[in-house]
Protein backbone atom coordinates (compact mmCIF):
# COMPACT_ATOMS: atom_id res chain seq x y z
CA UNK A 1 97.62 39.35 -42.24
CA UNK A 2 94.24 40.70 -43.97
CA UNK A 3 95.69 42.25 -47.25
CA UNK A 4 93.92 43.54 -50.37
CA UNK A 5 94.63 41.66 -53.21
CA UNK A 6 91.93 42.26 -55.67
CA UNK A 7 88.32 44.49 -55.95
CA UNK A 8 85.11 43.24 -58.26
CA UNK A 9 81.99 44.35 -59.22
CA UNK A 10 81.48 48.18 -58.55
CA UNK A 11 77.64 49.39 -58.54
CA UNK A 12 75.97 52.21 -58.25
CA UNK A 13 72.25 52.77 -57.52
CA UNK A 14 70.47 56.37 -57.84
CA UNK A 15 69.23 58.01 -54.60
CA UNK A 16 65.49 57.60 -55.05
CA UNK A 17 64.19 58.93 -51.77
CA UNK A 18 65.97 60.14 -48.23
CA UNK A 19 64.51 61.92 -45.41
CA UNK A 20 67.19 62.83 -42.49
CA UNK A 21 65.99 60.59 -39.72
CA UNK A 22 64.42 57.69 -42.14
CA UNK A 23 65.25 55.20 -44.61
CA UNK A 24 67.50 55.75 -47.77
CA UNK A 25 65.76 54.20 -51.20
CA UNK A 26 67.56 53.91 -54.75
CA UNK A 27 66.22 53.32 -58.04
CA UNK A 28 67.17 49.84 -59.80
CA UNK A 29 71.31 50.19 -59.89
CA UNK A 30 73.59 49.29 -62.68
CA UNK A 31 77.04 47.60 -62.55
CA UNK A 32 79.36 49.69 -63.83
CA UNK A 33 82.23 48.20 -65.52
CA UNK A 34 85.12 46.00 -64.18
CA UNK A 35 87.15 47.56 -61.66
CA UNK A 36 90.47 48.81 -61.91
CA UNK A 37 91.37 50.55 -58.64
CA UNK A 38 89.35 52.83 -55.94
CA UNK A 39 90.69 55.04 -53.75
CA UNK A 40 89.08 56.34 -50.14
CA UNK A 41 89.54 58.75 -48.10
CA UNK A 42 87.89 59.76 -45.20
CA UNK A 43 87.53 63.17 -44.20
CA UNK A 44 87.93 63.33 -40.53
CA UNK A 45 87.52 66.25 -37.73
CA UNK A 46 91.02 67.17 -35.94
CA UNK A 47 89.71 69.07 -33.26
CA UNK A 48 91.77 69.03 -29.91
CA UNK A 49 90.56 70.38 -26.06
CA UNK A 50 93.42 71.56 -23.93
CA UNK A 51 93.00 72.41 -20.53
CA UNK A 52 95.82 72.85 -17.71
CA UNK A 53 98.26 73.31 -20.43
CA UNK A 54 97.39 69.87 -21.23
CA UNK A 55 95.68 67.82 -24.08
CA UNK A 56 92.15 66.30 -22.52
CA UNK A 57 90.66 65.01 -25.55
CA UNK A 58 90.01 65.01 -29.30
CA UNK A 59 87.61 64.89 -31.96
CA UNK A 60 88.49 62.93 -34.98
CA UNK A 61 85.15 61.64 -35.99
CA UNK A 62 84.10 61.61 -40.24
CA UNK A 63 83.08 64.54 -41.97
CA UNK A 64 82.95 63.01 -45.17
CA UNK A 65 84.74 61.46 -47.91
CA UNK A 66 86.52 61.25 -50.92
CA UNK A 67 86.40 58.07 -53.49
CA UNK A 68 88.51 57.81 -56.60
CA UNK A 69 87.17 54.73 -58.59
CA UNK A 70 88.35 53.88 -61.86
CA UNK A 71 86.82 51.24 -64.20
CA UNK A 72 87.65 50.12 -67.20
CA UNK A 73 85.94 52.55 -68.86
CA UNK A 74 82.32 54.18 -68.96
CA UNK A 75 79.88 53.36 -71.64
CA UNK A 76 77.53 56.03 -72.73
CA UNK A 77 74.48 54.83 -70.54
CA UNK A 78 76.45 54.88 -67.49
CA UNK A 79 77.75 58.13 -68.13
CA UNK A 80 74.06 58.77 -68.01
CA UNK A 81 73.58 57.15 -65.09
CA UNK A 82 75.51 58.06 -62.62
CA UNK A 83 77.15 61.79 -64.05
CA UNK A 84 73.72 63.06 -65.58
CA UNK A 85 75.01 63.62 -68.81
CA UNK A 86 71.51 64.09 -70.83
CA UNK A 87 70.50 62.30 -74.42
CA UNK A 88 68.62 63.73 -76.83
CA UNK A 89 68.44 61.40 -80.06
CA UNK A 90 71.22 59.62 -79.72
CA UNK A 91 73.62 62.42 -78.62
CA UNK A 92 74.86 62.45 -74.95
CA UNK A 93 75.37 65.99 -73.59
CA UNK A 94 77.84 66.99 -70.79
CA UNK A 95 75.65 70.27 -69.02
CA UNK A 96 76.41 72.39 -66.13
CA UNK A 97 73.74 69.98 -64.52
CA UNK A 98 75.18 68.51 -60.65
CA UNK A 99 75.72 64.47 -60.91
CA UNK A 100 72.65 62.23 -59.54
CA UNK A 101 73.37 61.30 -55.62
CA UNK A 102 73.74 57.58 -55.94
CA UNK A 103 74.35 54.63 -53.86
CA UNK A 104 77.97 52.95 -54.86
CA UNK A 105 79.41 49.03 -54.14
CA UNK A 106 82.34 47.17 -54.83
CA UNK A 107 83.70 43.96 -53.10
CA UNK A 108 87.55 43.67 -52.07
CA UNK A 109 89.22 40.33 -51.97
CA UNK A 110 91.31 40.14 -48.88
CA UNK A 111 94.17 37.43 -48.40
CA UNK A 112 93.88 36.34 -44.78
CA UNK A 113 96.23 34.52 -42.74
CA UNK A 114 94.54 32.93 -39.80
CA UNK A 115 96.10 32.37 -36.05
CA UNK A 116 96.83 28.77 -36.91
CA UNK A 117 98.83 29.96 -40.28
CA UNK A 118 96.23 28.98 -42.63
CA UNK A 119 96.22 31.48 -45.68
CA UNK A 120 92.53 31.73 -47.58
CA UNK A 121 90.93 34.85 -49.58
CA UNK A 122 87.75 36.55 -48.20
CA UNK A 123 85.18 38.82 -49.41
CA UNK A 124 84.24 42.23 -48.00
CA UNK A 125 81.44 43.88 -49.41
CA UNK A 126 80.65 47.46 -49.47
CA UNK A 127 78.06 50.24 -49.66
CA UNK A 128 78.41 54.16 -49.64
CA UNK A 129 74.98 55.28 -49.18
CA UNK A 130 75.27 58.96 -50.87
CA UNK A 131 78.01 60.73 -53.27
CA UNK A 132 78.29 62.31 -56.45
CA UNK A 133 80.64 61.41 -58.71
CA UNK A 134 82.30 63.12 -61.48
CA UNK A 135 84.95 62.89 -64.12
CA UNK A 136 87.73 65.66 -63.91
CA UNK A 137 90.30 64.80 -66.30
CA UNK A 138 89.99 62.75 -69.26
CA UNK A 139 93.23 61.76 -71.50
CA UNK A 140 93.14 61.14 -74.97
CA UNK A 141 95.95 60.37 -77.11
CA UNK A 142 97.45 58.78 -80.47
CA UNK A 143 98.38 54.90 -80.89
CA UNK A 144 102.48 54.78 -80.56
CA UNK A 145 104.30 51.67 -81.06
CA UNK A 146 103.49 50.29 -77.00
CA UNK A 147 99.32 50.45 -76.46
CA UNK A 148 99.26 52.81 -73.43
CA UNK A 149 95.68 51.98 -71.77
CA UNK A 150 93.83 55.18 -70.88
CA UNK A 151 90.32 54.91 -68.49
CA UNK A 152 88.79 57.90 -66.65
CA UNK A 153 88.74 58.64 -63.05
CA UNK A 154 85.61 58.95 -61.04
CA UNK A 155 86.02 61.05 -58.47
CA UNK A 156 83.28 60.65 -55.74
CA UNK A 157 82.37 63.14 -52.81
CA UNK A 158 80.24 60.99 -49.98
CA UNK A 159 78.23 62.84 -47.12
CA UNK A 160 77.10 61.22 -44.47
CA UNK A 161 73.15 59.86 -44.21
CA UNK A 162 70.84 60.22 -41.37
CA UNK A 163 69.55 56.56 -40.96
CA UNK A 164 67.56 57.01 -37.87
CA UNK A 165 65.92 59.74 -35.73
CA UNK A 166 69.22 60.88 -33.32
CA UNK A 167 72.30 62.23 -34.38
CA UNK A 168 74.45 59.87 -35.65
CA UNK A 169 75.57 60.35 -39.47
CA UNK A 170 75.89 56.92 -41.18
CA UNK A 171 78.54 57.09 -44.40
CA UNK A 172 79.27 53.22 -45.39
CA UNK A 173 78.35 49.69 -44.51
CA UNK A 174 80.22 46.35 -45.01
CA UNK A 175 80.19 42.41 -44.31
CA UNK A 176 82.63 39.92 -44.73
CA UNK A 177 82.04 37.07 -46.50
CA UNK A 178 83.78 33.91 -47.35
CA UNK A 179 82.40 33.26 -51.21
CA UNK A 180 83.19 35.92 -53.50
CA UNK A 181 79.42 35.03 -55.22
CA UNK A 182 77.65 36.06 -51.78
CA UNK A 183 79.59 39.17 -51.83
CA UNK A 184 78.54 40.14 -54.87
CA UNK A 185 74.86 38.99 -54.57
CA UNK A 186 75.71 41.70 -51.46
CA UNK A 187 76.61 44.61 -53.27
CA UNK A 188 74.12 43.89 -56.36
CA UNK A 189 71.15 43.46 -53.23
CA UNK A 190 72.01 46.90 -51.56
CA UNK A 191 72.47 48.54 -55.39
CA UNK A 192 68.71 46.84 -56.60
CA UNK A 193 70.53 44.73 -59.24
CA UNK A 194 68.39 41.58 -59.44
């Protein structure tokens, strides 16, 4: 058993430099909020080679992704931050503007069961090098009798990032740890969060 039972401290870092075939560099990143729920979903070839009236082989490697996230809401500097919505004294505006490629982390708390039967929690940390997220439906609506609690949805589009000269296309990255506070320090180290 490695289940998901939990997910903490979502980041995001702004793209600062990347040339294909080097290094990727972010500005100093900002946790978000508290985390609610994310979503991935890989984007994957489905090519297929017959030959001989037979299948020989396949392609199914990543294209890209897709990464609902949703917080517990989005204060007007992170709104900022990671959808470029621009300020002007005070006011925030929503332009036509494309989103700031950023750098995004969360951890997930797994519930392992070892070979031996021992159940414990562990820690995986993760980084998307490069998407854009956005906001595509917002709901708003009166106070009833039952509190209905209403947070947006970032949805992220990820591309892949050319780490090194060759062509292999690098998308995320993630370690395992077995203290939730090392997992963090992870994600907050990889998002510049000191």
């Amino acid at each position: 058993m490695n289940a998901n039972i939990g997910m903490v401290c979502p980041v995001a870092a702004t793209v600062s430099t990347y040339t294909p075939g080097t290094s990727i560099t972010y500005g100093t990143g900002k946790v978000i909020a508290e985390a609610r729920a994310a979503q991935l979903t890989w984007n994957r070839a489905d090519g297929h080679f017959f030959g001989d009236d037979v299948e020989l082989d396949t392609d199914n490697g990543i294209l890209g992704y897709s990464l609902d996230f949703e917080p517990t809401g989005l204060t007007d500097e992170i709104r900022n931050y990671i959808l470029g919505e621009t300020v002007q004294t005070n006011e925030y505006t929503v332009n036509d503007a494309p989103a700031p490629d950023v750098g995004f982390g969360y951890v997930r708390v797994m519930r392992t069961k070892s070979t031996s039967g021992t159940v414990s929690n562990s820690y995986e940390g993760w980084w998307f090098y490069k998407l854009k997220f956005g906001v595509t439906n917002e709901e708003t609506r009166t106070k009833e009798q039952n509190v209905e609690w209403r947070t947006p949805t970032l949805t992220g589009t990820g591309t892949g990032v050319k780490l090194s000269s060759g062509n292999t296309l690098s998308f995320a990255v993630h370690k395992t740890f077995t203290s939730e506070s090392d997992a963090i320090a992870y994600v907050k180290t990889k998002a510049g969060i000191s």
